[in-house]
C-alpha atoms as a PDB file:
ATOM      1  CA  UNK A   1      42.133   3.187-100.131  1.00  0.00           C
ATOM      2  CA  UNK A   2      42.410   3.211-103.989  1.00  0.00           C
ATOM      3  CA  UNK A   3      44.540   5.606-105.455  1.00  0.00           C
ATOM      4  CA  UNK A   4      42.441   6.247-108.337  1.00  0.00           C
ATOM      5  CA  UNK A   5      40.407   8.219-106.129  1.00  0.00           C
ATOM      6  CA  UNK A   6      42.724  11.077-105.277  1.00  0.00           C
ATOM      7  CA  UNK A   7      41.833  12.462-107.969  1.00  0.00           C
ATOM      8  CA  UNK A   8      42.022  16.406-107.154  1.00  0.00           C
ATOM      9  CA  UNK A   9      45.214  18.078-106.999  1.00  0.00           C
ATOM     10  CA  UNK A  10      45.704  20.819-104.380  1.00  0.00           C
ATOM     11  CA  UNK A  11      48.701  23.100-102.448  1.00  0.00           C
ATOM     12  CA  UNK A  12      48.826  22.843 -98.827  1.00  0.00           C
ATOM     13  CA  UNK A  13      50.688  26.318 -97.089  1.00  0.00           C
ATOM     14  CA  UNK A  14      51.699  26.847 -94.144  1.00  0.00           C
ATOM     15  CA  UNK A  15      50.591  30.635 -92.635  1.00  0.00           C
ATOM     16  CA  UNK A  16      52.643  32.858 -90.323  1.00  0.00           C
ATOM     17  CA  UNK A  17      51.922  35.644 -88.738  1.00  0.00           C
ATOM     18  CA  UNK A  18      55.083  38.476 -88.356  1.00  0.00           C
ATOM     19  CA  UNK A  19      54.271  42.129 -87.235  1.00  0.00           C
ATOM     20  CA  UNK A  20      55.605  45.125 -89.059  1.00  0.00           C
ATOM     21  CA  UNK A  21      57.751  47.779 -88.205  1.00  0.00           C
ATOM     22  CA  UNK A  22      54.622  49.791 -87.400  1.00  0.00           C
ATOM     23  CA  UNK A  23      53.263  46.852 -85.150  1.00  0.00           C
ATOM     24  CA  UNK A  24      50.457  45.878 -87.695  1.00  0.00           C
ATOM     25  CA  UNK A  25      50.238  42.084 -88.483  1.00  0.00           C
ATOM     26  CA  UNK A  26      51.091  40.517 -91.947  1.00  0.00           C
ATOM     27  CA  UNK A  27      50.164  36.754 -93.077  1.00  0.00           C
ATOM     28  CA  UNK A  28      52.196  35.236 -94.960  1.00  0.00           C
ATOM     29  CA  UNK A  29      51.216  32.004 -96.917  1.00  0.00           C
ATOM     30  CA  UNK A  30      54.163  29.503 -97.867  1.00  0.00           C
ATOM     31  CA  UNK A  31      53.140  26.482 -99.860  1.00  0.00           C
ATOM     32  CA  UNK A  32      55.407  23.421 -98.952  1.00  0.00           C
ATOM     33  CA  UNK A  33      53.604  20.730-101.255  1.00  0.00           C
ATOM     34  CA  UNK A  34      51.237  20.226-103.943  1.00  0.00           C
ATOM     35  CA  UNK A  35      49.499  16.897-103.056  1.00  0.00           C
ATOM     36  CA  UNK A  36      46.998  14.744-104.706  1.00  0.00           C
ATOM     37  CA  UNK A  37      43.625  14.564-103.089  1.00  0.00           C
ATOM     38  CA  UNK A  38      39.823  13.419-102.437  1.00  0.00           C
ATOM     39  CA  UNK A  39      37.037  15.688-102.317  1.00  0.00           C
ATOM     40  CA  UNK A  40      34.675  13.945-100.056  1.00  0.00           C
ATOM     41  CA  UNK A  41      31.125  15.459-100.079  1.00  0.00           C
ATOM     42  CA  UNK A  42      29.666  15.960 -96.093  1.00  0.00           C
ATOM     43  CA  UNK A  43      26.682  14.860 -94.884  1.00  0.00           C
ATOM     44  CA  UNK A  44      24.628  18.026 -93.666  1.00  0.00           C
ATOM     45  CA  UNK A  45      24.482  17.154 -89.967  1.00  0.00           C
ATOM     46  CA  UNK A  46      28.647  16.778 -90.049  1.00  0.00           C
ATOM     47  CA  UNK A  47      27.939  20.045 -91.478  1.00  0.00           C
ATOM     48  CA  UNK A  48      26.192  21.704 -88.810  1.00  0.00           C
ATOM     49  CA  UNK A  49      28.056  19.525 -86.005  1.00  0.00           C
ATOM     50  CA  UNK A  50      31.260  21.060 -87.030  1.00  0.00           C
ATOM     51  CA  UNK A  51      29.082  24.865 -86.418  1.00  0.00           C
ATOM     52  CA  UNK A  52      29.567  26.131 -90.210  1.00  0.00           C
ATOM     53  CA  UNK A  53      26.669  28.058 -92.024  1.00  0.00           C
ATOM     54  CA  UNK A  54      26.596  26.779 -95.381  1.00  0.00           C
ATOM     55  CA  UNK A  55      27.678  23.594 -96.786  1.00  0.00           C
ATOM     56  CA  UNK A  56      29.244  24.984 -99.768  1.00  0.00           C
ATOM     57  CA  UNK A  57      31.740  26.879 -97.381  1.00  0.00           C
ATOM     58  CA  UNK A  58      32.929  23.180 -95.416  1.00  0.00           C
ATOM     59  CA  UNK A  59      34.727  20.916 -97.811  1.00  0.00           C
ATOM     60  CA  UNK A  60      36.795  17.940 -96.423  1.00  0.00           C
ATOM     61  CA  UNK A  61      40.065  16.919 -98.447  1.00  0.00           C
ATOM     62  CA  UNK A  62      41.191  13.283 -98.202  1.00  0.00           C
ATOM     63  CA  UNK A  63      45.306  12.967 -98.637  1.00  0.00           C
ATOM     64  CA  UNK A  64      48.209  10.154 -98.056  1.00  0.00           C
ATOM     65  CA  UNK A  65      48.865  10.875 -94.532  1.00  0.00           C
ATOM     66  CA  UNK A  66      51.519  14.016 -93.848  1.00  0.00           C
ATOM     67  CA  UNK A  67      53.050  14.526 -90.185  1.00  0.00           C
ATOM     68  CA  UNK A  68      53.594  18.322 -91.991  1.00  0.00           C
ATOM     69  CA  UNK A  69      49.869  19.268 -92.178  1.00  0.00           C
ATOM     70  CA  UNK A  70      49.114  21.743 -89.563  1.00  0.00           C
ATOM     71  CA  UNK A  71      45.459  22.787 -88.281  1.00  0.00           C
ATOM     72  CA  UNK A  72      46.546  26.782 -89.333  1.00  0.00           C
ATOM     73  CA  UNK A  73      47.311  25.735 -92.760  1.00  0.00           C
ATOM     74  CA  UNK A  74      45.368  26.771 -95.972  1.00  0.00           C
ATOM     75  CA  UNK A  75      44.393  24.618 -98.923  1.00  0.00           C
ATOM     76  CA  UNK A  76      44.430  26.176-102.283  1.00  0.00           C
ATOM     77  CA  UNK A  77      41.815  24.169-104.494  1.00  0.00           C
ATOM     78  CA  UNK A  78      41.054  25.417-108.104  1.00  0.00           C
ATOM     79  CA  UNK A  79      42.197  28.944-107.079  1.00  0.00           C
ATOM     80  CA  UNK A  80      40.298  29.113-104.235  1.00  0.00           C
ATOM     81  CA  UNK A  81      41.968  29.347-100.637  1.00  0.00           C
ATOM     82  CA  UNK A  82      40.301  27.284 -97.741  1.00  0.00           C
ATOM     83  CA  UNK A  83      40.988  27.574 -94.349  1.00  0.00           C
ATOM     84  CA  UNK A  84      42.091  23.648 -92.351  1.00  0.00           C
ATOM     85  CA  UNK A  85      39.803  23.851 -89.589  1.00  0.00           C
ATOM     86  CA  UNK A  86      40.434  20.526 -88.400  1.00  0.00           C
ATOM     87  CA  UNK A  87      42.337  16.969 -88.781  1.00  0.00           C
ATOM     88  CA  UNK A  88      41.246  13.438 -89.117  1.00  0.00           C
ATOM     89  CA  UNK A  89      43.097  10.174 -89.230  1.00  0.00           C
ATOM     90  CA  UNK A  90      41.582   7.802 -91.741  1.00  0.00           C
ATOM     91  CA  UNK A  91      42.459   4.686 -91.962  1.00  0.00           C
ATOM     92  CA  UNK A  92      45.840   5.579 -90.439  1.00  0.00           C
ATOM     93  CA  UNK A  93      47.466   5.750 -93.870  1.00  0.00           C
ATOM     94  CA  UNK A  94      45.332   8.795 -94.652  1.00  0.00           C
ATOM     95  CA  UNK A  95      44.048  12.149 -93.305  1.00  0.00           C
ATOM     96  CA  UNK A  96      40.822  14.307 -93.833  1.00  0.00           C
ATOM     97  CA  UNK A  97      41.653  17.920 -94.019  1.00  0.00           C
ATOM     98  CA  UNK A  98      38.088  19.775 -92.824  1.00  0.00           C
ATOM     99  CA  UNK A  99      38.439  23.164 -93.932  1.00  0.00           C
ATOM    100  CA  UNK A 100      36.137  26.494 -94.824  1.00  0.00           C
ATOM    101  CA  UNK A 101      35.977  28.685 -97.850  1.00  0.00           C
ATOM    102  CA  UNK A 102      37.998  32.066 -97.089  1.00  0.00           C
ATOM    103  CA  UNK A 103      36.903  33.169-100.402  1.00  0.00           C
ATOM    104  CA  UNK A 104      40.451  34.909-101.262  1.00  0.00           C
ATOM    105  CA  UNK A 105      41.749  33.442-105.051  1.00  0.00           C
ATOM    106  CA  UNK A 106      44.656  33.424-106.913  1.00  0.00           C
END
């Protein structure tokens, strides 16, 4: 894959989950790296195969493969925090990161 394509640059964090003193649940997000990155535009029946509503909401990054990504991770984009919903190797030197809009910014 040419380099020249990752072209977008994004922060992968990892998300845990600790409960309070009062037993409610807290999320913490911890980013871990800020990686250089594809935006790769989905076809509409990936789309719909993956069950999301809107295409605007499904994005898939393209990164240098990472044995650190996680499926519970979140990618920040532009401000913009999305959700990995899934992983795919590519070419086995890369991975697809298929995630969904949670809508919560920086």
């Amino acid at each position: 894959m040419d380099a020249g394509k990752l072209d977008k640059r994004i922060t992968l964090k990892h998300v845990t989950l600790t409960q309070g003193s009062t037993g409610e649940m807290a999320k913490t997000e911890t980013a871990y790296a800020t990686v250089w990155a594809q935006l790769l535009e989905q076809r509409l029946s990936e789309v719909f195969a993956s069950g999301a509503d809107q295409a605007a909401q499904t994005r898939v990054f393209r990164v240098r493969r990472r044995a650190d990504v996680l499926e519970t991770d979140v990618v920040t984009y532009k401000g913009i925090d999305h959700e990995v919903t899934g992983l795919r190797e590519f070419e086995r030197s890369h991975l697809d990161l298929i995630t969904n809009r949670t809508g919560n910014s920086l």
